[in-house]
Protein backbone atom coordinates (compact mmCIF):
# COMPACT_ATOMS: atom_id res chain seq x y z
CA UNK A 1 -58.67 178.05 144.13
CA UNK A 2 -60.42 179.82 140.89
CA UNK A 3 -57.88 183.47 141.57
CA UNK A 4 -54.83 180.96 142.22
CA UNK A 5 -55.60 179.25 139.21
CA UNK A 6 -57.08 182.29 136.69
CA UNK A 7 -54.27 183.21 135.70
CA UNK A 8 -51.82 180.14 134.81
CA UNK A 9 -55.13 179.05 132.67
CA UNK A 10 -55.29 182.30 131.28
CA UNK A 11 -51.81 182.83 129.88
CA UNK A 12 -52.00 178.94 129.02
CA UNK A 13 -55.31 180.22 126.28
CA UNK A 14 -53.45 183.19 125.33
CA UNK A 15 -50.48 180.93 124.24
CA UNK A 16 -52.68 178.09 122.50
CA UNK A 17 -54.62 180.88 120.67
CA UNK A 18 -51.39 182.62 119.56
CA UNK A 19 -49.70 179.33 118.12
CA UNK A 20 -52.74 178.33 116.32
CA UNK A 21 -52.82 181.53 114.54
CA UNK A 22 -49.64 181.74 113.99
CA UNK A 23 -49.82 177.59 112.58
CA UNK A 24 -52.75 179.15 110.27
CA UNK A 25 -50.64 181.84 109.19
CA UNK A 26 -47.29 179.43 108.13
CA UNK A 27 -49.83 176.99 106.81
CA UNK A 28 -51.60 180.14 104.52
CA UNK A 29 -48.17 181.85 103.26
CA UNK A 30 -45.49 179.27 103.48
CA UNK A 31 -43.45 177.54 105.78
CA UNK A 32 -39.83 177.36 107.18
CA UNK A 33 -38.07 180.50 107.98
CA UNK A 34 -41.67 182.11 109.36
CA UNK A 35 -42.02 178.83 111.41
CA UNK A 36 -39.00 178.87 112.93
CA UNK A 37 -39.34 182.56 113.50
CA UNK A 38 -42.82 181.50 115.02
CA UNK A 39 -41.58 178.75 117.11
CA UNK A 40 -38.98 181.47 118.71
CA UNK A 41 -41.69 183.72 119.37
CA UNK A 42 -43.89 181.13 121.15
CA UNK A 43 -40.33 180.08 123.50
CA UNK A 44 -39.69 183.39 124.37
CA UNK A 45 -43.27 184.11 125.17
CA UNK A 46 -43.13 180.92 127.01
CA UNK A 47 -40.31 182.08 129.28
């Protein structure tokens, strides 16, 4: 149960920290194209 399931919850983290940071980092310098940029990022990473 816990190896099955280490390693969805694991890239599931690594995903929520890397959108929050990269939220903090559009919210610190300033929005669309980085965003967007961003939100392509997280998809592919996603895939």
């Amino acid at each position: 149960f816990l190896v099955n399931n280490f390693s969805p919850l694991v890239s599931i983290s690594l995903q929520l920290v890397f959108f929050i940071t990269t939220m903090i980092e559009q919210y610190e310098s300033g929005f669309l194209g980085n965003f967007s940029s961003a939100l392509k990022k997280i998809f592919t990473l996603g895939k």
